[in-house]
N, C-alpha and C. Protein backbone atom coordinates (compact mmCIF):
# COMPACT_ATOMS: atom_id res chain seq x y z
N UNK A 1 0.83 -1.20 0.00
CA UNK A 1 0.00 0.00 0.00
C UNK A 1 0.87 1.25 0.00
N UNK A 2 0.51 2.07 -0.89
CA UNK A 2 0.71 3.73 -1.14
C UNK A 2 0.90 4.02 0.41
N UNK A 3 1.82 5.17 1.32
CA UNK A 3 1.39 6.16 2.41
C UNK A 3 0.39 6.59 2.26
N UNK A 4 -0.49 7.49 1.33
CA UNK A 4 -1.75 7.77 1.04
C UNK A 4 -2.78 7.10 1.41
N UNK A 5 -2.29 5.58 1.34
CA UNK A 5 -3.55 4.80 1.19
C UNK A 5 -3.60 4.02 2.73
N UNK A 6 -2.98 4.04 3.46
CA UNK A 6 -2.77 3.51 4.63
C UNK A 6 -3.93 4.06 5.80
N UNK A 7 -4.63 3.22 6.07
CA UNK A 7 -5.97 3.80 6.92
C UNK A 7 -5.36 3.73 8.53
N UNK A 8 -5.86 5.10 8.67
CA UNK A 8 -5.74 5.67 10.37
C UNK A 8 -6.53 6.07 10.99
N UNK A 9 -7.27 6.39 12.38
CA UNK A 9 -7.88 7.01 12.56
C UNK A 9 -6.98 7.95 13.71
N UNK A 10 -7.62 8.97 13.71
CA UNK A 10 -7.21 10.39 14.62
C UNK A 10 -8.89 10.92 14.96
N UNK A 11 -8.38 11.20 16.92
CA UNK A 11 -9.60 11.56 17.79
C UNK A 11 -8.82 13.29 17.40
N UNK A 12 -10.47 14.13 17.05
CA UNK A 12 -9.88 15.32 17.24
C UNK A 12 -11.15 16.67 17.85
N UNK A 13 -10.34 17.17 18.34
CA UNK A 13 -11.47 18.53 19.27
C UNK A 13 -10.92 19.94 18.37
N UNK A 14 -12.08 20.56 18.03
CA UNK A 14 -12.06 22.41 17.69
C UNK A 14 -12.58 23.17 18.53
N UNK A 15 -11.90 23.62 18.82
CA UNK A 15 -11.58 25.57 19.47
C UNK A 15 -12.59 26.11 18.99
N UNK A 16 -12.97 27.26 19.89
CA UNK A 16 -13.49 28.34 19.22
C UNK A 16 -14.82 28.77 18.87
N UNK A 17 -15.29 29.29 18.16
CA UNK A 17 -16.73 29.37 17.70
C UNK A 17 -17.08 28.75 16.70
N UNK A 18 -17.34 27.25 17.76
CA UNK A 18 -17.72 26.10 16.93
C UNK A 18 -19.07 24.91 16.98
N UNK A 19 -19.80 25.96 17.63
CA UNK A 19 -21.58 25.38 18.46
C UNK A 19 -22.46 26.70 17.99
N UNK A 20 -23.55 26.12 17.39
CA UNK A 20 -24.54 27.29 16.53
C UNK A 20 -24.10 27.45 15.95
N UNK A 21 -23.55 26.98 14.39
CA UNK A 21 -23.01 27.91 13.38
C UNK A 21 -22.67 26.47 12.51
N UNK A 22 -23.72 25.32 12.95
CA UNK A 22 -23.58 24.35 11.65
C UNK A 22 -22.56 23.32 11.87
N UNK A 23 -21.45 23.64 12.60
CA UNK A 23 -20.25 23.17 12.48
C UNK A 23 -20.20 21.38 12.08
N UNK A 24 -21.02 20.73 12.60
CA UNK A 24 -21.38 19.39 12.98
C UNK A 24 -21.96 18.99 11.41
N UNK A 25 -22.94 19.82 10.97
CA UNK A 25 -23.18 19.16 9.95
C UNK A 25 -22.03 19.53 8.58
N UNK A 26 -21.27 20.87 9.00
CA UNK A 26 -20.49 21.00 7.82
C UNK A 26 -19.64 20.07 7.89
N UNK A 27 -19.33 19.59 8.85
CA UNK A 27 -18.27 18.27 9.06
C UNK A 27 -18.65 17.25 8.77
N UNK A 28 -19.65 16.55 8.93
CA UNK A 28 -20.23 15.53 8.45
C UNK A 28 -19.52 15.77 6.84
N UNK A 29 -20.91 16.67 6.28
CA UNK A 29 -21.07 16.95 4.96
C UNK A 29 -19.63 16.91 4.26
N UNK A 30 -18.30 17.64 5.13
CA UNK A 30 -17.03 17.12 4.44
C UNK A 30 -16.47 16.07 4.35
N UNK A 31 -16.66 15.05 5.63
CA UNK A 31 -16.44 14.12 5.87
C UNK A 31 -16.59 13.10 4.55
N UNK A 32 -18.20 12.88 4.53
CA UNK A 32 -18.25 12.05 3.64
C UNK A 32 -17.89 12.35 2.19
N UNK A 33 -17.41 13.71 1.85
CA UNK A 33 -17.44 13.67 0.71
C UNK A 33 -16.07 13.56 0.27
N UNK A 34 -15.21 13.16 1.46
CA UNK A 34 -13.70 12.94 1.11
C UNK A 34 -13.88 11.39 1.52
N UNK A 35 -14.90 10.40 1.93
CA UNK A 35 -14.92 8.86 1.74
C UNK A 35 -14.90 8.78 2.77
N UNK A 36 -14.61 9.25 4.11
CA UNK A 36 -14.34 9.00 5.34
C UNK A 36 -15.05 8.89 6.13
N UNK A 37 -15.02 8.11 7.41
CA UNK A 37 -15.85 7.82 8.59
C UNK A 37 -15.69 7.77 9.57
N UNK A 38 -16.26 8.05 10.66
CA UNK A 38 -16.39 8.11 11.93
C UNK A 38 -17.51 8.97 12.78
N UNK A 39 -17.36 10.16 13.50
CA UNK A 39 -18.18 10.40 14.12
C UNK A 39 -18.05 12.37 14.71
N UNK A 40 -18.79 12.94 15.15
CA UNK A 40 -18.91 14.39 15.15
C UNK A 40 -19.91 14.58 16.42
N UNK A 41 -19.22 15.25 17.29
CA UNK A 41 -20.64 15.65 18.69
C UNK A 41 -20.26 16.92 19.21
N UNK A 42 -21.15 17.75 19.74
CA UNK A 42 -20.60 19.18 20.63
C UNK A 42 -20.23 18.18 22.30
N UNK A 43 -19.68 19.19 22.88
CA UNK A 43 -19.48 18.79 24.15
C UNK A 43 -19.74 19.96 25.03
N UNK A 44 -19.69 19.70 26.61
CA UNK A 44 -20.28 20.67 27.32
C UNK A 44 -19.52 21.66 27.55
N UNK A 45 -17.86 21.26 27.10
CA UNK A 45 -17.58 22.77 27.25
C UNK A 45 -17.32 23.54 26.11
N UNK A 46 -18.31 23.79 24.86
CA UNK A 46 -18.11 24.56 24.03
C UNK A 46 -17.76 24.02 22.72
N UNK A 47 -16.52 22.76 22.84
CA UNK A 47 -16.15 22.48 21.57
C UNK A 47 -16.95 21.56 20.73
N UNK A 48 -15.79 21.21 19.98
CA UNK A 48 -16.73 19.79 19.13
C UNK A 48 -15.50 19.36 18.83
N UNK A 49 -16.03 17.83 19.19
CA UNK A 49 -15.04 16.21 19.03
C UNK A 49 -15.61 15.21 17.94
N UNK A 50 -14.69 14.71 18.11
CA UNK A 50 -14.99 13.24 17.43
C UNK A 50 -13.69 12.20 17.14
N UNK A 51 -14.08 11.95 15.97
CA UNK A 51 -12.71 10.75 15.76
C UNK A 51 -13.15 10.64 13.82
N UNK A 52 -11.82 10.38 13.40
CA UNK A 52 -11.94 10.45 11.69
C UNK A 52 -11.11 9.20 11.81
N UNK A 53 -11.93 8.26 10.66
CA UNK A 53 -10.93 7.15 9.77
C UNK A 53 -10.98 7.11 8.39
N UNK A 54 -10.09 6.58 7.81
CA UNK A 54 -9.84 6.97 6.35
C UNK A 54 -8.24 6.81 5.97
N UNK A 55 -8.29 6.55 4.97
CA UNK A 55 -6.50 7.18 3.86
C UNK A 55 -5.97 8.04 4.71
N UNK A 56 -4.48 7.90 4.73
CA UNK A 56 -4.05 9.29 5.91
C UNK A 56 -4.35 10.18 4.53
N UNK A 57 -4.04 10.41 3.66
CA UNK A 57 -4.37 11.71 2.74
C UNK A 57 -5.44 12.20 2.97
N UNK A 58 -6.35 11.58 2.87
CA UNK A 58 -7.71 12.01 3.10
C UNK A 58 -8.35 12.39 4.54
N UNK A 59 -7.49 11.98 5.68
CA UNK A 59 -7.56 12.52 6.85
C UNK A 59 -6.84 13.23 7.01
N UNK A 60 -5.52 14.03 6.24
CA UNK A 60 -4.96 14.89 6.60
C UNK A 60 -5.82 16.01 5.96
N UNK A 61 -6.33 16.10 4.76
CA UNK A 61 -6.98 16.93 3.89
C UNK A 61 -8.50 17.16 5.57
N UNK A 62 -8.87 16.56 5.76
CA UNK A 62 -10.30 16.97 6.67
C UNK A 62 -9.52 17.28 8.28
N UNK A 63 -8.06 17.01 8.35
CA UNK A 63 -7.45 18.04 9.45
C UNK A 63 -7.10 19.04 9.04
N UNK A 64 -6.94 19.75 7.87
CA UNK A 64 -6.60 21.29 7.56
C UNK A 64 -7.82 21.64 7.64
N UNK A 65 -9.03 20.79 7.36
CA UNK A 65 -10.24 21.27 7.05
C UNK A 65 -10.67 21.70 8.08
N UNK A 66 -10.83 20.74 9.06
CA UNK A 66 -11.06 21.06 11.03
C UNK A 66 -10.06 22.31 11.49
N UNK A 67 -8.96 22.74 11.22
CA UNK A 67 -8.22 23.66 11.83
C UNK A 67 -8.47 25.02 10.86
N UNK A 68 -8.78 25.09 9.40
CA UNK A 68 -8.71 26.30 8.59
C UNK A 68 -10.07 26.76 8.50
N UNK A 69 -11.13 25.50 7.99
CA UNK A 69 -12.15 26.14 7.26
C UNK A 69 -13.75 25.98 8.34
N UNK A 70 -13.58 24.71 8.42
CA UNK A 70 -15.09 24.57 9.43
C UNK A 70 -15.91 25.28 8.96
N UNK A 71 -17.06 25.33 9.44
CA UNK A 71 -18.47 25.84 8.73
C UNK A 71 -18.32 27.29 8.65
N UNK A 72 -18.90 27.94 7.62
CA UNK A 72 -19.08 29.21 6.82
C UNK A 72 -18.97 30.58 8.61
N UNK A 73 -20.16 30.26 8.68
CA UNK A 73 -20.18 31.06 10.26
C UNK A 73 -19.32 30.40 11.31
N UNK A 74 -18.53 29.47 11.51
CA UNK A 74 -17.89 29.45 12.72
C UNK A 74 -16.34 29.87 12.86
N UNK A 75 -15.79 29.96 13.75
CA UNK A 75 -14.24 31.01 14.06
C UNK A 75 -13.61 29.87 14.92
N UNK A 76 -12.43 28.87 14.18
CA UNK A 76 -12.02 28.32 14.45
C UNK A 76 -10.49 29.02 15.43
N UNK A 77 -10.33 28.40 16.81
CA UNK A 77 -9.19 29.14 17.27
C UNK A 77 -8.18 28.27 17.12
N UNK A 78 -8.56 26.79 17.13
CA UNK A 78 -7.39 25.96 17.09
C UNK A 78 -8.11 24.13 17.00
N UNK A 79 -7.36 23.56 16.39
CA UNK A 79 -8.10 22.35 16.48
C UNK A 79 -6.54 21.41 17.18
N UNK A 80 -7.20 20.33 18.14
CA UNK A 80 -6.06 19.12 18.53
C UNK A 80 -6.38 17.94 18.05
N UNK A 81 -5.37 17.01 17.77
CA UNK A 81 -5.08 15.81 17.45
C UNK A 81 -4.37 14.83 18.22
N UNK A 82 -5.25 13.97 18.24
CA UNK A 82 -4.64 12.93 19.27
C UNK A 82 -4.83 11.60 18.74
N UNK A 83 -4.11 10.80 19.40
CA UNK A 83 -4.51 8.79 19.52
C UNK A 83 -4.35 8.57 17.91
N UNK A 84 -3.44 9.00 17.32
CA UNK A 84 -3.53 8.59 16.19
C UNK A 84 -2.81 7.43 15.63
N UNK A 85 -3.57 6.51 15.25
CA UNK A 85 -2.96 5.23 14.91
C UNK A 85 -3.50 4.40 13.39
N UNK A 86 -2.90 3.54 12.78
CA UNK A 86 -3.23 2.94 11.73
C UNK A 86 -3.61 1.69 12.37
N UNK A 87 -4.71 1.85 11.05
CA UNK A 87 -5.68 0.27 11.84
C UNK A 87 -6.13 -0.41 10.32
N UNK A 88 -6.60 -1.56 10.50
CA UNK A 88 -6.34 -2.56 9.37
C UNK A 88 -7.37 -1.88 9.04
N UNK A 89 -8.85 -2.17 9.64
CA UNK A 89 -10.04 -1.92 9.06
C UNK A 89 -10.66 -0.81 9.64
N UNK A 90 -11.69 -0.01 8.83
CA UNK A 90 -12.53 0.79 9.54
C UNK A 90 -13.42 0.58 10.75
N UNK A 91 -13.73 1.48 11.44
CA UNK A 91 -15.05 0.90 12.79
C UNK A 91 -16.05 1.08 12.61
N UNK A 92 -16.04 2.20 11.45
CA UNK A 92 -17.51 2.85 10.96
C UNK A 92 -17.81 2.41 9.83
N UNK A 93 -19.43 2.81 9.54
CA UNK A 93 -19.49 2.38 8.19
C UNK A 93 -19.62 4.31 7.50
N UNK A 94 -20.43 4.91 8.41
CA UNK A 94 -20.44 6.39 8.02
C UNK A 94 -19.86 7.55 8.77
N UNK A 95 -20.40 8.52 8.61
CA UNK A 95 -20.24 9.70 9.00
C UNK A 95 -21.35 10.43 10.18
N UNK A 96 -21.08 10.09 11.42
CA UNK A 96 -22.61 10.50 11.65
C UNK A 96 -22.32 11.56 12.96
N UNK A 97 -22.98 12.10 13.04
CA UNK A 97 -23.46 13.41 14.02
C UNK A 97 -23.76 12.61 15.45
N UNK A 98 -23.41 12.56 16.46
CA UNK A 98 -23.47 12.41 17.34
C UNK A 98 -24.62 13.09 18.33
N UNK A 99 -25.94 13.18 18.65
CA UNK A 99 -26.37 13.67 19.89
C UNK A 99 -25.95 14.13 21.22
C-alpha cells in the first residue's frame, strides 16, 4: 500500500466558535465527501469532538479542514489531534453526528 492509502484514525477537538453555526453538519457533509468515517458531537464545554478514519491523505486533507475552514459562520481558534494510529479496518461504516 501507497502512504496515502494507509488507513488511520485520529480523535480530534475544535476551538473556538464552533456550536450554533452548523459546524457538525459541515463536518459531516465534508467528511463524507472525502470517503471518510467516523463520528462528530458538541461537548459541554463549548467544543466539538470526534474521531476520523480513512487514507491518511484524506484525513490529513479533513485536518486542515477542522483547523482552517469549518463551517461558513464558525471562528475556528485551534483544532487538537490525538490517539492517532493505523488500523487494518474501519469501525464505521459512516459519518454521523453524534447527539
Amino acid at each position: 500500500m501507497a502512504e496515502g492509502d494507509t488507513l488511520i484514525s485520529v480523535d480530534y477537538e475544535v476551538f473556538g466558535k464552533v456550536q450554533g453555526v452548523f459546524f457538525r453538519k459541515y463536518t459531516q457533509a465534508e467528511g463524507k465527501k472525502l470517503g471518510l468515517v467516523g463520528w462528530v458531537q458538541n461537548t459541554d464545554q463549548g467544543t466539538v469532538q470526534g474521531q476520523l478514519q480513512g487514507p491518511t491523505s484524506k484525513v490529513r486533507h479533513m485536518q486542515e479542514w477542522l483547523e482552517t475552514r469549518g463551517s461558513p459562520k464558525s471562528h475556528i481558534d485551534r483544532a487538537s489531534f490525538n490517539n492517532e494510529k493505523v488500523i487494518l479496518k474501519l469501525d464505521y461504516s459512516d459519518f454521523q453526528i453524534v447527539k
